[in-house]
PDB file of N, CA and C in Angstrom:
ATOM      1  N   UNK A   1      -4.378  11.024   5.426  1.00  0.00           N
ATOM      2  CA  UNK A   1      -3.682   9.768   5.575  1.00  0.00           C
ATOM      3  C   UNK A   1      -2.708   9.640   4.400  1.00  0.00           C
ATOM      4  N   UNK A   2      -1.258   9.385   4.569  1.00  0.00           N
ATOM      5  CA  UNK A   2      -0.350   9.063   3.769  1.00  0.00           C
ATOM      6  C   UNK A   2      -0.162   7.802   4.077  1.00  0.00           C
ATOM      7  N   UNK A   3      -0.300   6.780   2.232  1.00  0.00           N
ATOM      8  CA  UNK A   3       0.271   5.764   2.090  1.00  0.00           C
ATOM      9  C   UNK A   3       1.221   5.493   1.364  1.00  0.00           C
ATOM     10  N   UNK A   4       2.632   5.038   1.192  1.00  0.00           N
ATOM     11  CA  UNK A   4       3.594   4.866   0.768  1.00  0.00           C
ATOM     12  C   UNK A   4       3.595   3.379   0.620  1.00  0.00           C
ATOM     13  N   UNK A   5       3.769   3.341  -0.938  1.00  0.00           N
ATOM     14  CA  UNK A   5       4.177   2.073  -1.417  1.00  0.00           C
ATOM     15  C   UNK A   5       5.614   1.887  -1.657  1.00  0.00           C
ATOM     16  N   UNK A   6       6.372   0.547  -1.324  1.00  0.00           N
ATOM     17  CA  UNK A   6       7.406   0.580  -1.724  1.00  0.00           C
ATOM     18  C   UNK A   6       7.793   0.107  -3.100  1.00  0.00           C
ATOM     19  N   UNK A   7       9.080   0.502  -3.578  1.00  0.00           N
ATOM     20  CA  UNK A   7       9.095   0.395  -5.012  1.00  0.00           C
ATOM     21  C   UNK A   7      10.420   0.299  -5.388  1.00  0.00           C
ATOM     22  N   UNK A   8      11.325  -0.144  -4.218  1.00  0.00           N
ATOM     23  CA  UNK A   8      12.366  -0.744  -4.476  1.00  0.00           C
ATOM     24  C   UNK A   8      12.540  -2.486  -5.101  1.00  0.00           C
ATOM     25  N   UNK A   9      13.477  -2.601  -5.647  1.00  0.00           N
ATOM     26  CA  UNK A   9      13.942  -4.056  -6.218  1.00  0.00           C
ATOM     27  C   UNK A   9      12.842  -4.644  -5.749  1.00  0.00           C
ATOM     28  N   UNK A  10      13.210  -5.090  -5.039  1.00  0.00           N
ATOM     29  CA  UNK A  10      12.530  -6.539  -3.984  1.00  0.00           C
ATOM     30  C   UNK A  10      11.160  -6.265  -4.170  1.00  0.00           C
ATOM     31  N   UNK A  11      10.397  -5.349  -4.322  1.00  0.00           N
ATOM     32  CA  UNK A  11       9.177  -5.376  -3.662  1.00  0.00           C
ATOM     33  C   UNK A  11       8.350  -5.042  -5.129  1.00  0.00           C
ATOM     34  N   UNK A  12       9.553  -4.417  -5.990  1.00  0.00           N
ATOM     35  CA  UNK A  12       8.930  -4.330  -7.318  1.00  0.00           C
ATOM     36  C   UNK A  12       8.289  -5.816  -7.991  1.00  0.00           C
ATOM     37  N   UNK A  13       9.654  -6.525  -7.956  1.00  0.00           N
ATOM     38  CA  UNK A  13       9.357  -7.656  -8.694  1.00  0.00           C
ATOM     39  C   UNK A  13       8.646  -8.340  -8.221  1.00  0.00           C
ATOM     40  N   UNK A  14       7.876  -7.988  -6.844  1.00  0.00           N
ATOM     41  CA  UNK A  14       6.933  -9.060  -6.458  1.00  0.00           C
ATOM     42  C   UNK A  14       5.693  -7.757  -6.737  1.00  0.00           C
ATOM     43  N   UNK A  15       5.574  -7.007  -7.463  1.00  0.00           N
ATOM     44  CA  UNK A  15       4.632  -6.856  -7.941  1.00  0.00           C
ATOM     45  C   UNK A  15       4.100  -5.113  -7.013  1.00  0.00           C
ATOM     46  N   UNK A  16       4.715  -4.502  -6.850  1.00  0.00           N
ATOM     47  CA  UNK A  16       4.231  -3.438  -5.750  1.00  0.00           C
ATOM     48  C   UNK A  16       3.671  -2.540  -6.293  1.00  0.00           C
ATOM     49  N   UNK A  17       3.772  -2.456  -7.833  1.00  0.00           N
ATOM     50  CA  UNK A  17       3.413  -1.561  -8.822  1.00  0.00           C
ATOM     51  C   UNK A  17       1.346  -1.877  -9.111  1.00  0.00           C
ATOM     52  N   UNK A  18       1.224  -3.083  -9.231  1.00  0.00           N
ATOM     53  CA  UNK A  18      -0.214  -3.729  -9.347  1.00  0.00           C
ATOM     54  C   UNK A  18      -0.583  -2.813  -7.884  1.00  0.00           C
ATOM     55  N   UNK A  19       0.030  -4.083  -6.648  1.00  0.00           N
ATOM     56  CA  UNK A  19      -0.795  -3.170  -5.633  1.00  0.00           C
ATOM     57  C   UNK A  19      -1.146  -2.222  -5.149  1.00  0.00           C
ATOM     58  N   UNK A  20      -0.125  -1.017  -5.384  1.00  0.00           N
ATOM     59  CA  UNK A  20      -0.223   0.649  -5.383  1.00  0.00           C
ATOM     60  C   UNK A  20      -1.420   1.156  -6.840  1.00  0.00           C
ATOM     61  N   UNK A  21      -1.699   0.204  -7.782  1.00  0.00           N
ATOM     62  CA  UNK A  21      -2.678   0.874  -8.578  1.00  0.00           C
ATOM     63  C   UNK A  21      -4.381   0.300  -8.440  1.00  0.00           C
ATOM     64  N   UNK A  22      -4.133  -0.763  -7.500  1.00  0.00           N
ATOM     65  CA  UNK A  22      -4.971  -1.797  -6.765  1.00  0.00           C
ATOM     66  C   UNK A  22      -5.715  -0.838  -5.692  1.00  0.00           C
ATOM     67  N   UNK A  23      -5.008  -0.718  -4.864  1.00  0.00           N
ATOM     68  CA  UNK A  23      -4.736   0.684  -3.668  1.00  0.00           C
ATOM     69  C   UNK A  23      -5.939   2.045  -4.260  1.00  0.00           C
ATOM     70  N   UNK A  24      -5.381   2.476  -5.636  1.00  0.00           N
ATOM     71  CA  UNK A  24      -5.800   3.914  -5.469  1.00  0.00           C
ATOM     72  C   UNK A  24      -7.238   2.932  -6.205  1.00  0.00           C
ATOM     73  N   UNK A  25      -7.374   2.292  -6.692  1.00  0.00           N
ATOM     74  CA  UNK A  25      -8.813   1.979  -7.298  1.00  0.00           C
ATOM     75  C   UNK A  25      -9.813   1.753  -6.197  1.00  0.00           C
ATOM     76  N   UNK A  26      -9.657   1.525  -5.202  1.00  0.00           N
ATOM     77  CA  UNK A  26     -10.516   0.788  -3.539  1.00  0.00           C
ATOM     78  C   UNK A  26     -10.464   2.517  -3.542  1.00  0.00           C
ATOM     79  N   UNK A  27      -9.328   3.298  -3.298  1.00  0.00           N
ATOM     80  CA  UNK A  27      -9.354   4.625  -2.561  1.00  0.00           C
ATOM     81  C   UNK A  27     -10.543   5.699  -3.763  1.00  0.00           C
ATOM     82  N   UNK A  28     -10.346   5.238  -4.440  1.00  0.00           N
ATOM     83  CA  UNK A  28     -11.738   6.063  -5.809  1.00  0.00           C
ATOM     84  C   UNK A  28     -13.154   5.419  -5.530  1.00  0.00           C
ATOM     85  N   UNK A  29     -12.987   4.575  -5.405  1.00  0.00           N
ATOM     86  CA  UNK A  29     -14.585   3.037  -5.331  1.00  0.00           C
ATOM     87  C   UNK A  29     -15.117   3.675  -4.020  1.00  0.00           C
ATOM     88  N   UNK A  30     -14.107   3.812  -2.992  1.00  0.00           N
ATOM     89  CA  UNK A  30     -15.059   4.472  -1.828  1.00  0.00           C
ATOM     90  C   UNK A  30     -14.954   6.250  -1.273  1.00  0.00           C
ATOM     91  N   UNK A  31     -14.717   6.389  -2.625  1.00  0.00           N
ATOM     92  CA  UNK A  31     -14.990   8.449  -2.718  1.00  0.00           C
ATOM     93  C   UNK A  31     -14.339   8.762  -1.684  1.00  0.00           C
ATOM     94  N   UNK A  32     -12.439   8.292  -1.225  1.00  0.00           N
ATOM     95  CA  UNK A  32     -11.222   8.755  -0.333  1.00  0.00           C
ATOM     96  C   UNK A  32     -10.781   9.681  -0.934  1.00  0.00           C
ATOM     97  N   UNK A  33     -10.122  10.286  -2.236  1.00  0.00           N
ATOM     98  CA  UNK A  33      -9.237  10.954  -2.808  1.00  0.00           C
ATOM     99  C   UNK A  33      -9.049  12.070  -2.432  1.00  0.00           C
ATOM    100  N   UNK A  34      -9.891  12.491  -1.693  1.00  0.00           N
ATOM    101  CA  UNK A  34      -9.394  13.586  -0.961  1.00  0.00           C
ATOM    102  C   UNK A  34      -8.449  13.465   0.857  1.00  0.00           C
ATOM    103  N   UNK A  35      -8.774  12.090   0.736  1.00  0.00           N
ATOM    104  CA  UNK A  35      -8.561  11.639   2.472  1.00  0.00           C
ATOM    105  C   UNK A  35      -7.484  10.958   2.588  1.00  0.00           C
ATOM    106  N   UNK A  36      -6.806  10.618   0.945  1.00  0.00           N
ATOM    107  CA  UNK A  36      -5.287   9.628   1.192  1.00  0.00           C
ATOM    108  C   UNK A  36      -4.644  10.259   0.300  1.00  0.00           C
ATOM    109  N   UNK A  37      -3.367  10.088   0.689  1.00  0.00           N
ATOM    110  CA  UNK A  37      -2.672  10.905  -0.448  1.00  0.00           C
ATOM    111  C   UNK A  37      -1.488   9.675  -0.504  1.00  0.00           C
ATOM    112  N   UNK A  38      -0.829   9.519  -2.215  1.00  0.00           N
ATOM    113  CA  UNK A  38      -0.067   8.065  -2.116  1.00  0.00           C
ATOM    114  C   UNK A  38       1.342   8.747  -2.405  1.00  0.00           C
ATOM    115  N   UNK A  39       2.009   8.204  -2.086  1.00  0.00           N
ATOM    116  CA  UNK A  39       3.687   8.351  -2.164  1.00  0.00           C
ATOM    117  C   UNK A  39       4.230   6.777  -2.192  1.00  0.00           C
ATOM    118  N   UNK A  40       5.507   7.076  -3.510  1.00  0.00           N
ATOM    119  CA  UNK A  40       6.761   5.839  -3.403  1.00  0.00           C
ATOM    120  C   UNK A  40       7.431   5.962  -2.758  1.00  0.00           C
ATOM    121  N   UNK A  41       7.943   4.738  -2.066  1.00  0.00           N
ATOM    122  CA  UNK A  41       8.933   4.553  -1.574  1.00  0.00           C
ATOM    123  C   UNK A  41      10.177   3.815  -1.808  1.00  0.00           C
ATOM    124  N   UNK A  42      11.312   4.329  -1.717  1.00  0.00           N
ATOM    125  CA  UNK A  42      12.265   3.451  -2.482  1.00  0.00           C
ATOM    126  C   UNK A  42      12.619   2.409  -1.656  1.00  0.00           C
ATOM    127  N   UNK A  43      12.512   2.181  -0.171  1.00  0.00           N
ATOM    128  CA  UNK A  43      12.458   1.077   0.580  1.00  0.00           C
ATOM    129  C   UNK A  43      12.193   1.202   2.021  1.00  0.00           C
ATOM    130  N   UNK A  44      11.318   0.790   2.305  1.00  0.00           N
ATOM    131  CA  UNK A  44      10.774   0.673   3.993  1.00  0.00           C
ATOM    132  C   UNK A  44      11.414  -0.254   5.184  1.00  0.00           C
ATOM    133  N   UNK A  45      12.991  -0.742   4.612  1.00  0.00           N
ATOM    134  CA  UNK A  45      13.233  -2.054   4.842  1.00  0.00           C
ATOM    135  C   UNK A  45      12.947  -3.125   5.753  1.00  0.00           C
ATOM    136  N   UNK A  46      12.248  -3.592   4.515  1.00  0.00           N
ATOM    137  CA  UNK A  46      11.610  -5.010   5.108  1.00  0.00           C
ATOM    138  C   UNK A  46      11.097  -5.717   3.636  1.00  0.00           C
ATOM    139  N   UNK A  47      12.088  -6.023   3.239  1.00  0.00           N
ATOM    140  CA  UNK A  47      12.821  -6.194   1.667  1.00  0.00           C
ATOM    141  C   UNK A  47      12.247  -7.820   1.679  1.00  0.00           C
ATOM    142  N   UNK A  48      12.441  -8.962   2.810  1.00  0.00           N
ATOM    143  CA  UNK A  48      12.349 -10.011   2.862  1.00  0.00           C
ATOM    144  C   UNK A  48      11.206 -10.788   3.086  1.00  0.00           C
ATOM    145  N   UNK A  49      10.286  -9.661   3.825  1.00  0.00           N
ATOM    146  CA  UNK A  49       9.098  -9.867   4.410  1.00  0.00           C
ATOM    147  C   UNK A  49       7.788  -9.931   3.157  1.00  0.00           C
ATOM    148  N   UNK A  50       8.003  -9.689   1.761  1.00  0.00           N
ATOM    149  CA  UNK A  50       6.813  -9.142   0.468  1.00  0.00           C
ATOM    150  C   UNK A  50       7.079  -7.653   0.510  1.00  0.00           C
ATOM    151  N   UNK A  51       5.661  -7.312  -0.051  1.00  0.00           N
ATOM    152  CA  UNK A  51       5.305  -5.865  -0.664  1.00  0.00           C
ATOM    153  C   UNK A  51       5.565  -5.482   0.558  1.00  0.00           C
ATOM    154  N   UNK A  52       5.817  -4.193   0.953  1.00  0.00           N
ATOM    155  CA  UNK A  52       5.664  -3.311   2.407  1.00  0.00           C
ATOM    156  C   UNK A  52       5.036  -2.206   1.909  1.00  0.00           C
ATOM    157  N   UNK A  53       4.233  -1.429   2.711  1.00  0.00           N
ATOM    158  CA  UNK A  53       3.508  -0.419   2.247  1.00  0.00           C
ATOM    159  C   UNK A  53       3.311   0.195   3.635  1.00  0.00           C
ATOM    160  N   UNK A  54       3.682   1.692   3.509  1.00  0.00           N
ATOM    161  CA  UNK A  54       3.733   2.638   5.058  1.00  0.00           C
ATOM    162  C   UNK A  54       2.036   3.092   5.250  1.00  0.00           C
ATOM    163  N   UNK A  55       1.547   3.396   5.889  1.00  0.00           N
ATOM    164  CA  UNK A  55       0.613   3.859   6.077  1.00  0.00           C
ATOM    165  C   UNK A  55       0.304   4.727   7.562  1.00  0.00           C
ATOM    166  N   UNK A  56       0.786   6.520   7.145  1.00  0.00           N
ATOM    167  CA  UNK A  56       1.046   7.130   8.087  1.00  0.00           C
ATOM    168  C   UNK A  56       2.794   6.513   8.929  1.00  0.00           C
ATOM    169  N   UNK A  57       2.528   6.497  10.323  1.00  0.00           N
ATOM    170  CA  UNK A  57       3.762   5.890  10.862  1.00  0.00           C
ATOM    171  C   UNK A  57       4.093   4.340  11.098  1.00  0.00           C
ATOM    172  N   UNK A  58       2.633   3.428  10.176  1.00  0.00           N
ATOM    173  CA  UNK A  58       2.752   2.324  10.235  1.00  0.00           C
ATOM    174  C   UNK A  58       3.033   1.694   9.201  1.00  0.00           C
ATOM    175  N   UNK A  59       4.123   0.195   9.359  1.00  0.00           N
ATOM    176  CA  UNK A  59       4.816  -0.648   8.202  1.00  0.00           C
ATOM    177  C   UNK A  59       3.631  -1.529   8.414  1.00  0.00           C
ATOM    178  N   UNK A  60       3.528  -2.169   6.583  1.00  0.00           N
ATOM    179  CA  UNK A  60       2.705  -3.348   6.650  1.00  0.00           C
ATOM    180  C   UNK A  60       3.479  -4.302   5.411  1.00  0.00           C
ATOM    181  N   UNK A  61       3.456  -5.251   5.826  1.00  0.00           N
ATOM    182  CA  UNK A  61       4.331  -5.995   4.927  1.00  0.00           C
ATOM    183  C   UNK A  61       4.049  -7.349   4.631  1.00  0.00           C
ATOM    184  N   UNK A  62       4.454  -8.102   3.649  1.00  0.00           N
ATOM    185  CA  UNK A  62       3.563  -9.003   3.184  1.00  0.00           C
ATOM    186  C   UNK A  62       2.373  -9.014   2.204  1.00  0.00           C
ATOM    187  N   UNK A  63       2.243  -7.960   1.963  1.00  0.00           N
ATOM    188  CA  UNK A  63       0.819  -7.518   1.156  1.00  0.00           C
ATOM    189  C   UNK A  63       1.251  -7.619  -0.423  1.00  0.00           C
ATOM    190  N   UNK A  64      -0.081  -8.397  -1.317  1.00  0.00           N
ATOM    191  CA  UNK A  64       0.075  -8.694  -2.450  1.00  0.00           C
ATOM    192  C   UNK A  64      -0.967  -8.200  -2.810  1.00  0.00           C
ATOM    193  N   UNK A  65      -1.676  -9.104  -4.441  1.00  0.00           N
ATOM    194  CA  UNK A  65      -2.807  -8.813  -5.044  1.00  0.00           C
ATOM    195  C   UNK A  65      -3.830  -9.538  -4.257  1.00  0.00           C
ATOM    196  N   UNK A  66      -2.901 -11.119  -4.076  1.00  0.00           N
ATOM    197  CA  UNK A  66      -3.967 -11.691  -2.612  1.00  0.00           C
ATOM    198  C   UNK A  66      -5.097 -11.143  -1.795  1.00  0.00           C
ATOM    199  N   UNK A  67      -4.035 -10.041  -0.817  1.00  0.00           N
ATOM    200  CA  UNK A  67      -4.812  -9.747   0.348  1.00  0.00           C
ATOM    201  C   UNK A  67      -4.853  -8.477   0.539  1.00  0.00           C
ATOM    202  N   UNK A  68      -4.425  -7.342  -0.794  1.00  0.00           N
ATOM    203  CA  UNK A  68      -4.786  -6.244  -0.837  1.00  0.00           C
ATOM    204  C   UNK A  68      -6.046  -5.209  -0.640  1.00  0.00           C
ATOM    205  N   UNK A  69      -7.068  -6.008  -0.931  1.00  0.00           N
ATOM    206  CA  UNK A  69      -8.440  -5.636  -0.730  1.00  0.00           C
ATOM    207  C   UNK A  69      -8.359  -5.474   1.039  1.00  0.00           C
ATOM    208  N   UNK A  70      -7.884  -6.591   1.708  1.00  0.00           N
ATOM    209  CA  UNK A  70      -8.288  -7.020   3.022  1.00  0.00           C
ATOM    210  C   UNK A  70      -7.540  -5.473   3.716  1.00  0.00           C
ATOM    211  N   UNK A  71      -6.181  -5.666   3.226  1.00  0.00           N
ATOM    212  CA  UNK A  71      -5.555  -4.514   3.939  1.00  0.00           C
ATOM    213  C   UNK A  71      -6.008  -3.476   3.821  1.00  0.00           C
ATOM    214  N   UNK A  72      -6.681  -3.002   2.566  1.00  0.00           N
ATOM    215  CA  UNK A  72      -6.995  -1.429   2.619  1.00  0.00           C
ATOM    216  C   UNK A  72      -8.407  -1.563   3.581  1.00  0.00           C
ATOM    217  N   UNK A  73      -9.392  -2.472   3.407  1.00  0.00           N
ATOM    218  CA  UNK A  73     -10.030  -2.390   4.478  1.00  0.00           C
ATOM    219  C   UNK A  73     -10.156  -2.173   6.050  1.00  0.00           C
ATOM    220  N   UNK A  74      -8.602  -2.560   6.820  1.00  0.00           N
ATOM    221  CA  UNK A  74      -8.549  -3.045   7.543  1.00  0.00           C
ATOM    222  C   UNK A  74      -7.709  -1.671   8.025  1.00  0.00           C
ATOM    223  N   UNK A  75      -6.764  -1.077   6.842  1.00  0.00           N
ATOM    224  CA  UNK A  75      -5.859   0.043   7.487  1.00  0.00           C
ATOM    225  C   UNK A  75      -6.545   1.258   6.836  1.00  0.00           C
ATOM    226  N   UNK A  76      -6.839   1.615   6.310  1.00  0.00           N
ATOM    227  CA  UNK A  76      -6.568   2.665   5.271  1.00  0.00           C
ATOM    228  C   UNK A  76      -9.058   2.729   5.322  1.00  0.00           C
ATOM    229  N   UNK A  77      -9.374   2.222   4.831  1.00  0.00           N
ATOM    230  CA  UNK A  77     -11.151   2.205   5.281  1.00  0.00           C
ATOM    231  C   UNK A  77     -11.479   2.703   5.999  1.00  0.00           C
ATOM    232  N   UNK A  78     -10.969   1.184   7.453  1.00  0.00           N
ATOM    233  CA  UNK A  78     -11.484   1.539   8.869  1.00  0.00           C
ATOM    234  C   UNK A  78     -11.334   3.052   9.611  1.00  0.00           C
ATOM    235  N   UNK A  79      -9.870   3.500   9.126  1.00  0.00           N
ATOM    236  CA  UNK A  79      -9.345   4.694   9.304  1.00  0.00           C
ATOM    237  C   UNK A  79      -9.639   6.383   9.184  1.00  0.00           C
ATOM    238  N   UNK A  80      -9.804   5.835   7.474  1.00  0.00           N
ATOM    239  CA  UNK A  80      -9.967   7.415   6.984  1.00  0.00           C
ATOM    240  C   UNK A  80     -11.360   7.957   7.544  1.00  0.00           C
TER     241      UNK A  80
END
């Protein structure tokens, strides 16, 4: 499973850097590191929408420190 965080402007300053290190800490906590592999992205555009983060061929967007837990559960957990 490839997840791509974005890490352009927009998505920096709302913080995309926390959630991509947020991300690999859930992906260590439940012994993934062999099952995700992370990549930046310089923009997924969807610049307006929050953080966006690819996962495989899917956009998810909106995602913060908020509801980061929820998402990796929900995409990236349920999944691997």
């Amino acid at each position: 499973m490839k997840v791509s965080v974005c890490i352009g402007s927009s998505c920096h300053k709302k913080g995309s850097y926390r959630v991509q290190e947020r991300l690999k800490e859930l992906v260590d906590e439940h012994g993934l590191s062999g099952k995700v592999q992370f990549a930046s992205a310089f923009c997924l555009g969807h610049c307006k929408d929050g953080i966006s983060i690819g996962i495989d061929d899917e956009i998810i967007t909106g995602v913060g420190m908020g509801n980061v837990d929820q998402v990796f559960e929900e995409f990236i957990l349920n999944e691997a």
